[in-house]
PDB file of N, CA and C in Angstrom:
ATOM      1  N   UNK A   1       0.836  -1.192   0.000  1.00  0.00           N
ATOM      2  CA  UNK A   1       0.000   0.000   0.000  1.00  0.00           C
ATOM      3  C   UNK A   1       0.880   1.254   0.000  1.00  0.00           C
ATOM      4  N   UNK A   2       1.221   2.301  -0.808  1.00  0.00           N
ATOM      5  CA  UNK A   2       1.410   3.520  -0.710  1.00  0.00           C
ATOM      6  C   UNK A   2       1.213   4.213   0.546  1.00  0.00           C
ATOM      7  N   UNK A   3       2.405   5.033   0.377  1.00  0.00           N
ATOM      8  CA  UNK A   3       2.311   5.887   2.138  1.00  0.00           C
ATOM      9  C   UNK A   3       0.909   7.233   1.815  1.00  0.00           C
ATOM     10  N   UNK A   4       0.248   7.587   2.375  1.00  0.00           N
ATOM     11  CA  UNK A   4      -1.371   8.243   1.569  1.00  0.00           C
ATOM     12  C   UNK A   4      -0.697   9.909   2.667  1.00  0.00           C
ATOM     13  N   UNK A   5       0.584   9.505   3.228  1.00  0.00           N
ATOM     14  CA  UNK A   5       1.397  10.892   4.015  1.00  0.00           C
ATOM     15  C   UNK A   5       0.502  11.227   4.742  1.00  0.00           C
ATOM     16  N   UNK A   6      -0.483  10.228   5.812  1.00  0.00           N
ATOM     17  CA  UNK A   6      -1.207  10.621   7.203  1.00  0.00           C
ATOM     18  C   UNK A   6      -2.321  11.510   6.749  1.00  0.00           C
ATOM     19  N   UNK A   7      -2.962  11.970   7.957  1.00  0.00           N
ATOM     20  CA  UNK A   7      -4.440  13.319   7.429  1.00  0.00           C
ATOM     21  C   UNK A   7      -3.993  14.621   7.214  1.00  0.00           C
ATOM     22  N   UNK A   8      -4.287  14.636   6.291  1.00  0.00           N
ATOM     23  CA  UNK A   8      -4.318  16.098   5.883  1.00  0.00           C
ATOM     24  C   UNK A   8      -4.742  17.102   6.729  1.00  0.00           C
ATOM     25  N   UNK A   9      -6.230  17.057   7.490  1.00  0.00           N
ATOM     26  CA  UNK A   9      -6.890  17.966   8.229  1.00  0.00           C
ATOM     27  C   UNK A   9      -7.258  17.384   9.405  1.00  0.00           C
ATOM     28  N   UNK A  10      -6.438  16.844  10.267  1.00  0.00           N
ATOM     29  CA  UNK A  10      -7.348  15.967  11.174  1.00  0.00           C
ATOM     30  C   UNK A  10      -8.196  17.187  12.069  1.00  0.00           C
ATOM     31  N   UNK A  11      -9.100  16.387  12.973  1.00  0.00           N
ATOM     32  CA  UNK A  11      -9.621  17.162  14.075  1.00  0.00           C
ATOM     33  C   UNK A  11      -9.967  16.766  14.885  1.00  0.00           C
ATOM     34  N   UNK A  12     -10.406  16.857  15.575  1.00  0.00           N
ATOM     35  CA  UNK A  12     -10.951  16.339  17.480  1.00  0.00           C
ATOM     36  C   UNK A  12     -12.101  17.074  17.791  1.00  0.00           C
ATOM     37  N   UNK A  13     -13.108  16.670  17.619  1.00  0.00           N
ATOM     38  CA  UNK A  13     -14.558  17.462  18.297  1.00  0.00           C
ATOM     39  C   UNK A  13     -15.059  17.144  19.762  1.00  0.00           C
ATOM     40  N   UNK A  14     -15.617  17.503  20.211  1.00  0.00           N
ATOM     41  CA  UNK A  14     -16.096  17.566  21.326  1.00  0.00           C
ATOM     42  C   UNK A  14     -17.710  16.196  21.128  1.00  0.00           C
ATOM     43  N   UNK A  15     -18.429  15.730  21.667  1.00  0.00           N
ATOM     44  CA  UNK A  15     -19.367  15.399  21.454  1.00  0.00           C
ATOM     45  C   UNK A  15     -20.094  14.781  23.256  1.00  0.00           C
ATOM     46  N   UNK A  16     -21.517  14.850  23.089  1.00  0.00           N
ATOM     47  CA  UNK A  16     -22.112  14.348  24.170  1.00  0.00           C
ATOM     48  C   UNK A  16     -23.384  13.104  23.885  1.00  0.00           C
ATOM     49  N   UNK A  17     -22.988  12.465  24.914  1.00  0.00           N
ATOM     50  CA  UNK A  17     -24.518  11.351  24.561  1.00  0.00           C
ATOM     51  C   UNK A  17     -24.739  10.888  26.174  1.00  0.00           C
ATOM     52  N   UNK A  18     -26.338  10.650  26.401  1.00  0.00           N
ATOM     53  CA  UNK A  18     -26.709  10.684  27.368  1.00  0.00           C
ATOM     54  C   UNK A  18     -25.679  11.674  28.720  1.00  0.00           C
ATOM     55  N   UNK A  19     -25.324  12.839  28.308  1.00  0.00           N
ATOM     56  CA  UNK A  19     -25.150  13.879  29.469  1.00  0.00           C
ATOM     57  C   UNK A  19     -23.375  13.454  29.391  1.00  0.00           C
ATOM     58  N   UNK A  20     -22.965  12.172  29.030  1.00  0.00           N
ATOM     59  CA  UNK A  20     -20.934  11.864  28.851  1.00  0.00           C
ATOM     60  C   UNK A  20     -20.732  12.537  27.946  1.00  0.00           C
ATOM     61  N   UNK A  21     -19.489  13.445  28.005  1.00  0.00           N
ATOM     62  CA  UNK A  21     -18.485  13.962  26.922  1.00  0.00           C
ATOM     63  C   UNK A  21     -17.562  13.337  26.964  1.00  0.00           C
ATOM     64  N   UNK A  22     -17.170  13.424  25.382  1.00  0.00           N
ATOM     65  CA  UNK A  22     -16.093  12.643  24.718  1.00  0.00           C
ATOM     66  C   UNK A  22     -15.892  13.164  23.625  1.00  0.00           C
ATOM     67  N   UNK A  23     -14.513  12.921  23.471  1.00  0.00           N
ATOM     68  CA  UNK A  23     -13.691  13.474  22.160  1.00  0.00           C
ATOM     69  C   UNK A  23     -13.902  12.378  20.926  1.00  0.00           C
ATOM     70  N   UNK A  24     -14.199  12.873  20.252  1.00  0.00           N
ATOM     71  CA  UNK A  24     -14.013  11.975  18.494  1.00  0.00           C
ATOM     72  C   UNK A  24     -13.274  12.762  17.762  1.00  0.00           C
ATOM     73  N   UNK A  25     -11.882  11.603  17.241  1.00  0.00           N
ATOM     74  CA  UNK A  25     -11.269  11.524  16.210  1.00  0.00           C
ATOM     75  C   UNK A  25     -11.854  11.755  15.028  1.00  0.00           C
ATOM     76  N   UNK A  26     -11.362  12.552  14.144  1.00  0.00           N
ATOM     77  CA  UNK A  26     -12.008  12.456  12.774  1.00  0.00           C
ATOM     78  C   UNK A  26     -10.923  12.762  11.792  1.00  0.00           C
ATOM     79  N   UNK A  27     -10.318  12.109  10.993  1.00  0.00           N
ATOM     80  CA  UNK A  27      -9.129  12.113  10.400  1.00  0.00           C
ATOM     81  C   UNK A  27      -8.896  13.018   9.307  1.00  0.00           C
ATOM     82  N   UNK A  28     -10.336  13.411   8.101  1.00  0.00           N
ATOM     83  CA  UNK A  28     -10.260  14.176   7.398  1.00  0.00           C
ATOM     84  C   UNK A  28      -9.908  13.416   6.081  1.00  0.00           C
ATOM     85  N   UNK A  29      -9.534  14.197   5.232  1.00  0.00           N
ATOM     86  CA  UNK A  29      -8.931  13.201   3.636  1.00  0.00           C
ATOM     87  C   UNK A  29      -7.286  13.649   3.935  1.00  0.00           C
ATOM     88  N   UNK A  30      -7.022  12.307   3.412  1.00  0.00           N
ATOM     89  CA  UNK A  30      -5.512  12.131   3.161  1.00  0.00           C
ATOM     90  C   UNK A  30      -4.498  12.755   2.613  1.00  0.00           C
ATOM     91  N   UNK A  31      -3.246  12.821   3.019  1.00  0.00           N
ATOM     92  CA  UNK A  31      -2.476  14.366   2.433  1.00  0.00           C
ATOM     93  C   UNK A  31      -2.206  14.003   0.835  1.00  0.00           C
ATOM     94  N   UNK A  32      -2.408  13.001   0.632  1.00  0.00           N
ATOM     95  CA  UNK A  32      -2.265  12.496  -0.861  1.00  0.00           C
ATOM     96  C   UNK A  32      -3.493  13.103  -1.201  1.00  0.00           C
ATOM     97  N   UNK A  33      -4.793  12.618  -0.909  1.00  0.00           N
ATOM     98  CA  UNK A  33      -6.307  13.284  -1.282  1.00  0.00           C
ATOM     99  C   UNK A  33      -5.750  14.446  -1.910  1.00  0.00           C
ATOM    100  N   UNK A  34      -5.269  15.238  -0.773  1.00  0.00           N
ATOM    101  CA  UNK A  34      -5.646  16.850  -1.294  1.00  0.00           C
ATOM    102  C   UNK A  34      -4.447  17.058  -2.212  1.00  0.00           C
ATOM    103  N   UNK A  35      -3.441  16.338  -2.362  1.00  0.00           N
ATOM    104  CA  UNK A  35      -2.378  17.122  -3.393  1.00  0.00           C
ATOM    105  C   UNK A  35      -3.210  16.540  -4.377  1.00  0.00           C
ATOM    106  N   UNK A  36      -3.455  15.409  -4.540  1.00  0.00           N
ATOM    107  CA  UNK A  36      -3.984  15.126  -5.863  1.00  0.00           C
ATOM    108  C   UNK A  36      -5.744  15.993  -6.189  1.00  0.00           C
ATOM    109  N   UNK A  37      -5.595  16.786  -5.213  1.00  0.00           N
ATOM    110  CA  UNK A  37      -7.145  17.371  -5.775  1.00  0.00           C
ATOM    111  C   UNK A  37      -6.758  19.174  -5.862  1.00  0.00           C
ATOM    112  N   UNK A  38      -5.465  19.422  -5.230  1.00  0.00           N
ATOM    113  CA  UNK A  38      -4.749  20.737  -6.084  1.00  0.00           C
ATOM    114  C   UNK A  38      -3.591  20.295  -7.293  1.00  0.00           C
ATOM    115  N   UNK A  39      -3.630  19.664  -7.299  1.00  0.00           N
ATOM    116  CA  UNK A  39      -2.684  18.848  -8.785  1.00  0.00           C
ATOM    117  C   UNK A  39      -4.073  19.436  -9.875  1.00  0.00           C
ATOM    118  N   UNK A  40      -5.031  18.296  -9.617  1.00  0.00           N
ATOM    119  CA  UNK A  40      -6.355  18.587 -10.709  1.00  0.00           C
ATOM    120  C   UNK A  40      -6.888  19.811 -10.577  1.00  0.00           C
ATOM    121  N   UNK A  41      -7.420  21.129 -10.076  1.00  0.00           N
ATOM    122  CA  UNK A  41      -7.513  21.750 -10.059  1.00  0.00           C
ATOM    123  C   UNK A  41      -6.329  23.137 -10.805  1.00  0.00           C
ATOM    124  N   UNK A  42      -5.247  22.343 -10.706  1.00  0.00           N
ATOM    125  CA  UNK A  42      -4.694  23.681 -11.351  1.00  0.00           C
ATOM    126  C   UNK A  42      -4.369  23.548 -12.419  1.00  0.00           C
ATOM    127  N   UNK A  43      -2.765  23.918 -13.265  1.00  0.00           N
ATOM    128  CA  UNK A  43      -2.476  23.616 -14.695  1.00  0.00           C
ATOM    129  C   UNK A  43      -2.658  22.679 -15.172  1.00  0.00           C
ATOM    130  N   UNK A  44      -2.803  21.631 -14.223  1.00  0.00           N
ATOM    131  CA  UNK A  44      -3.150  20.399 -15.201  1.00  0.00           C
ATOM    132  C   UNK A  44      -4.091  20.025 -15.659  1.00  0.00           C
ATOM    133  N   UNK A  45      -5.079  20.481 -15.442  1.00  0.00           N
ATOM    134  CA  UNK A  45      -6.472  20.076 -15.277  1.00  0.00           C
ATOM    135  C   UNK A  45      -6.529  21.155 -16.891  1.00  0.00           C
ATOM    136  N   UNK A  46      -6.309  22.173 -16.982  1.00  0.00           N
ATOM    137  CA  UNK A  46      -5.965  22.631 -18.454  1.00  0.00           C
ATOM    138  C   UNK A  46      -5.385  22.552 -19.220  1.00  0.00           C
ATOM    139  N   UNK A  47      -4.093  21.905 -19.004  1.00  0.00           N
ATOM    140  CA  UNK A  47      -3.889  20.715 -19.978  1.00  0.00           C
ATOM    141  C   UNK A  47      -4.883  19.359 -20.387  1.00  0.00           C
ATOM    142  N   UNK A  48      -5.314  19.367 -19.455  1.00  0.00           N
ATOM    143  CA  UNK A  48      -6.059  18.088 -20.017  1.00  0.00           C
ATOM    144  C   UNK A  48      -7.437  18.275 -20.733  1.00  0.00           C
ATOM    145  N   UNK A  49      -8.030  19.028 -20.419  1.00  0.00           N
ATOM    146  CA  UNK A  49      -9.342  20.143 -20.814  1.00  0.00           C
ATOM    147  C   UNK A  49      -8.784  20.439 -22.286  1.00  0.00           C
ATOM    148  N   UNK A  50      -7.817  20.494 -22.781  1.00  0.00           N
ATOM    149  CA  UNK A  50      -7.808  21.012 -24.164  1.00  0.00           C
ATOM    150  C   UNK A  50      -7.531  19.590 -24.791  1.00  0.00           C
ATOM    151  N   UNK A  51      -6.704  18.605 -24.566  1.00  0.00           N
ATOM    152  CA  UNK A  51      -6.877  17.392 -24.696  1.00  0.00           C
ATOM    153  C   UNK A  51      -7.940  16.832 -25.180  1.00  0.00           C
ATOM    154  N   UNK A  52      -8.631  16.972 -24.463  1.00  0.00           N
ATOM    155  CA  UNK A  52     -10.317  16.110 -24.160  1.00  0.00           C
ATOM    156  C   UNK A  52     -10.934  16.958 -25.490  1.00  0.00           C
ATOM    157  N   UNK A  53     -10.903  18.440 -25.503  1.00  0.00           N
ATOM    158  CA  UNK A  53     -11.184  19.004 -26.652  1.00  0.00           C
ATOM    159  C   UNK A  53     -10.901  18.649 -27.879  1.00  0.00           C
ATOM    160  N   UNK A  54      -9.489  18.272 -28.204  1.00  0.00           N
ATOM    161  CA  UNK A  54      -9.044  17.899 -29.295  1.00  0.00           C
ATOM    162  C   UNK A  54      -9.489  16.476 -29.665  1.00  0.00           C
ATOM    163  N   UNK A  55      -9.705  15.985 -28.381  1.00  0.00           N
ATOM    164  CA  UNK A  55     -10.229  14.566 -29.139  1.00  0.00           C
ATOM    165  C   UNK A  55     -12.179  14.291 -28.695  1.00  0.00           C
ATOM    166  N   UNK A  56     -12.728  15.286 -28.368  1.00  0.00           N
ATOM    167  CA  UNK A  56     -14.053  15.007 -28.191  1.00  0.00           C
ATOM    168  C   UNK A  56     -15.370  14.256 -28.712  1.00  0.00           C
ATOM    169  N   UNK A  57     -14.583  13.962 -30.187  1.00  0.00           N
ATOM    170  CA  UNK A  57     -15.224  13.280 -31.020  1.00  0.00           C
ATOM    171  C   UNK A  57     -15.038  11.721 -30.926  1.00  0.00           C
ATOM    172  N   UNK A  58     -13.658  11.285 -30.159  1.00  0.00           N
ATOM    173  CA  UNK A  58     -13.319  10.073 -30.115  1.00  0.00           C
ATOM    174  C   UNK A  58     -13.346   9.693 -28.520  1.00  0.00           C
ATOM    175  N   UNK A  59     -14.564   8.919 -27.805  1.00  0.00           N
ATOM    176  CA  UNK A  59     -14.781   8.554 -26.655  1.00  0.00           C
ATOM    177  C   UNK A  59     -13.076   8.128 -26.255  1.00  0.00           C
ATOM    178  N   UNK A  60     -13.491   6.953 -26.861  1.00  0.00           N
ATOM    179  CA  UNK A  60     -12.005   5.832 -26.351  1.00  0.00           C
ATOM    180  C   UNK A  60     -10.713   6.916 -26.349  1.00  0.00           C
ATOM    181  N   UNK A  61     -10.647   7.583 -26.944  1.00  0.00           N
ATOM    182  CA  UNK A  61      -9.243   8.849 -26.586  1.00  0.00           C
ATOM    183  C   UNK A  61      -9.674   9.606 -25.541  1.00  0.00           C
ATOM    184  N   UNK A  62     -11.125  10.024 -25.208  1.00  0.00           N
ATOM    185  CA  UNK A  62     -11.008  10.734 -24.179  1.00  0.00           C
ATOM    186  C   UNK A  62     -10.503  10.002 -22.822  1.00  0.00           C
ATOM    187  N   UNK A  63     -11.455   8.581 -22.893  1.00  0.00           N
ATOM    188  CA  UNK A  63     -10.662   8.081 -21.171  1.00  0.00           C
ATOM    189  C   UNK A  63      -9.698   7.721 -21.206  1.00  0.00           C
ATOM    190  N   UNK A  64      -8.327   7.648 -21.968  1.00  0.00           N
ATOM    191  CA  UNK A  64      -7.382   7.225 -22.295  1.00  0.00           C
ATOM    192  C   UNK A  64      -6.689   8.543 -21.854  1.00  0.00           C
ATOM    193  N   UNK A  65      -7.144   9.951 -22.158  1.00  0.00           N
ATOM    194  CA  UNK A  65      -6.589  10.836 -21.693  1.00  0.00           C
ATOM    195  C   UNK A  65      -6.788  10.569 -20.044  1.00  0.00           C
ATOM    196  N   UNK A  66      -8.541  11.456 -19.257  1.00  0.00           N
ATOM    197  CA  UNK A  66      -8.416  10.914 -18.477  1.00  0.00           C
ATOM    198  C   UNK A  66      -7.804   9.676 -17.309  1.00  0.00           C
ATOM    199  N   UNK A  67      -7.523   8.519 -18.083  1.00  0.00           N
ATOM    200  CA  UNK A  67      -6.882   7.659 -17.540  1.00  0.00           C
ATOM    201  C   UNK A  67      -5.410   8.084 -16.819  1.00  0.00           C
ATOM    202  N   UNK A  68      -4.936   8.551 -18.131  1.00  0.00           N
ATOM    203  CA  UNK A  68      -3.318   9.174 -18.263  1.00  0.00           C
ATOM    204  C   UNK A  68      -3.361  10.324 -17.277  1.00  0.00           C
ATOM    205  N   UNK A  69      -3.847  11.346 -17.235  1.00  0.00           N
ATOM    206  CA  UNK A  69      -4.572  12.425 -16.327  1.00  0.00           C
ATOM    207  C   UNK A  69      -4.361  11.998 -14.663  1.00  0.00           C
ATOM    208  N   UNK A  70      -5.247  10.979 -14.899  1.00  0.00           N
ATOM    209  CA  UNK A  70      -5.780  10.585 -13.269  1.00  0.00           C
ATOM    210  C   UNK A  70      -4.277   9.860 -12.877  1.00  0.00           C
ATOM    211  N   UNK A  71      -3.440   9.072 -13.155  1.00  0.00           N
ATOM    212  CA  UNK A  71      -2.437   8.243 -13.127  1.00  0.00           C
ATOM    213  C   UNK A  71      -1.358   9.718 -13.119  1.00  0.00           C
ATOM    214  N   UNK A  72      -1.410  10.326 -14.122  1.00  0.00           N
ATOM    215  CA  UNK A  72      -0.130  11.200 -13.550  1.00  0.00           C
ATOM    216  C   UNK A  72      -0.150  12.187 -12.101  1.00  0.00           C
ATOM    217  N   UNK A  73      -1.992  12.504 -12.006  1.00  0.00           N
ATOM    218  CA  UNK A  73      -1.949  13.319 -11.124  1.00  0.00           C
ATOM    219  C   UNK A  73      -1.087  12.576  -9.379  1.00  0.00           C
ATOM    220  N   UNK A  74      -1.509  10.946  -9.670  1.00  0.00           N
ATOM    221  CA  UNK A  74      -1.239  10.315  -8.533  1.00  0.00           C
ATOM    222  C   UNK A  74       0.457   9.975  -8.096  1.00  0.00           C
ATOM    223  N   UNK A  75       0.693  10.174  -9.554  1.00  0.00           N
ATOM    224  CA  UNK A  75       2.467   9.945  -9.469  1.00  0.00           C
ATOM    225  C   UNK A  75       3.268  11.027  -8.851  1.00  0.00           C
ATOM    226  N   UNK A  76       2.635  12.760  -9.392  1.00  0.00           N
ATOM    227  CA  UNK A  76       3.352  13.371  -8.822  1.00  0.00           C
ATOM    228  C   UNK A  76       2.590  13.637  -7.328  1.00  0.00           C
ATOM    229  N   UNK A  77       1.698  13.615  -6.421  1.00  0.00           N
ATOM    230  CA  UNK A  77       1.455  13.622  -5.629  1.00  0.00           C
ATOM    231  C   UNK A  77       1.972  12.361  -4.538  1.00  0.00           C
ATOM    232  N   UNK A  78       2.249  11.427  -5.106  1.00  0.00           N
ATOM    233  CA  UNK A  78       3.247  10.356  -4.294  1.00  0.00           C
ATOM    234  C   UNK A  78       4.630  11.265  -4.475  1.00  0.00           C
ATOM    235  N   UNK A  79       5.070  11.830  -5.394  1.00  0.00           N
ATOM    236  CA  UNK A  79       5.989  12.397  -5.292  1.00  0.00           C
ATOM    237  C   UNK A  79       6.594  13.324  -4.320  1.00  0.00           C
ATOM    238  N   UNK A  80       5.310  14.353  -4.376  1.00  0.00           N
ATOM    239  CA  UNK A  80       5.422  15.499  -3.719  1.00  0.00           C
ATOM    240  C   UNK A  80       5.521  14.826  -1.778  1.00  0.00           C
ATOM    241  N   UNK A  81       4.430  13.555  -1.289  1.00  0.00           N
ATOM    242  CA  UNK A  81       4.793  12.843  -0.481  1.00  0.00           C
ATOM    243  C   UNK A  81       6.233  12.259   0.292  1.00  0.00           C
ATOM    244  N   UNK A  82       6.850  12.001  -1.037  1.00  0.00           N
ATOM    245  CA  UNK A  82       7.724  11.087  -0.947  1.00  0.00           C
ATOM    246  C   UNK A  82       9.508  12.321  -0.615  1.00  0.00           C
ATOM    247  N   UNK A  83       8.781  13.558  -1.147  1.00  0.00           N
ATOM    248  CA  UNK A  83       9.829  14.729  -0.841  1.00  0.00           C
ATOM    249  C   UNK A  83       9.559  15.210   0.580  1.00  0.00           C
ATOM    250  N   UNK A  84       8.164  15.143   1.172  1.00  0.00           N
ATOM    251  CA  UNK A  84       8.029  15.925   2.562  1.00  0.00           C
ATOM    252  C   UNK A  84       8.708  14.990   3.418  1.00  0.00           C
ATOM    253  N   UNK A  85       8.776  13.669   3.032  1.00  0.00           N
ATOM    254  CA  UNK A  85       9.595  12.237   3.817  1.00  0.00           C
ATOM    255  C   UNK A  85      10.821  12.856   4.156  1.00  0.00           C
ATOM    256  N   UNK A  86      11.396  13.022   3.005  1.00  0.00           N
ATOM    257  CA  UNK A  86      13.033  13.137   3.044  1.00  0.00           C
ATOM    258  C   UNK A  86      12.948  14.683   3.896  1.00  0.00           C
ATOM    259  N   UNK A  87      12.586  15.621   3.437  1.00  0.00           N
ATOM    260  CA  UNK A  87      12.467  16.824   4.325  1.00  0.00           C
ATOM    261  C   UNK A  87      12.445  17.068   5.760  1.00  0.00           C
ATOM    262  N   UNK A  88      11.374  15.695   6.349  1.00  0.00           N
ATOM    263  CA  UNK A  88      11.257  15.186   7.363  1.00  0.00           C
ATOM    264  C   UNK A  88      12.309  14.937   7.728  1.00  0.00           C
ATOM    265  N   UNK A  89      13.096  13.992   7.329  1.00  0.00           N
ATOM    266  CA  UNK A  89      14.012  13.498   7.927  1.00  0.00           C
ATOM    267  C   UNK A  89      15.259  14.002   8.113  1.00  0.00           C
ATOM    268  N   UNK A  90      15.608  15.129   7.730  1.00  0.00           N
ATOM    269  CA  UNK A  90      16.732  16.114   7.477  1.00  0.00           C
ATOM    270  C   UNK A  90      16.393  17.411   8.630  1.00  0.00           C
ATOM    271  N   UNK A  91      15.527  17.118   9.057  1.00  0.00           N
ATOM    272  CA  UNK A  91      15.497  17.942   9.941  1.00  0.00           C
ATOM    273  C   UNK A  91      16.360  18.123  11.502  1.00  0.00           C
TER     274      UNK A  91
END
């Protein structure tokens, strides 16, 4: 399994049931989640948008882009992971 680089946003809420308080964990999406969802959101996502354009007429090229798309976004976001490691550890 891939390191997913822990929660991104964790948090700790407060909560009550029958009159007991207690804390709940809630982990949030994964620090991989969110690089790979500012990966897609930015230049790349317009690169690929003109892509999809150029081939709009041909399904099978579009998810082939997509495919390629979704697969690179995950490579460099293991990447970007795999640099906060070493960063980590140089500290």
């Amino acid at each position: 399994m891939k390191n997913d680089g822990g929660s991104a946003f964790p948090r700790i809420i407060e909560n009550s049931e029958c009159g007991i308080k207690y804390l709940s964990y809630i982990p949030g999406m994964t620090l991989r989640q969110w690089y790979k969802s500012q990966l897609a959101s930015g230049g790349l996502s317009k690169q690929c948008l003109v892509e999809i354009y150029e081939h709009k007429d041909k399904p099978e090229e579009v998810k082939t882009v997509l495919a390629h798309f979704g697969e690179a976004i995950g490579d460099m976001a293991d990447a970007l992971i795999a640099e906060d490691m070493i960063a980590e550890r140089e500290k």
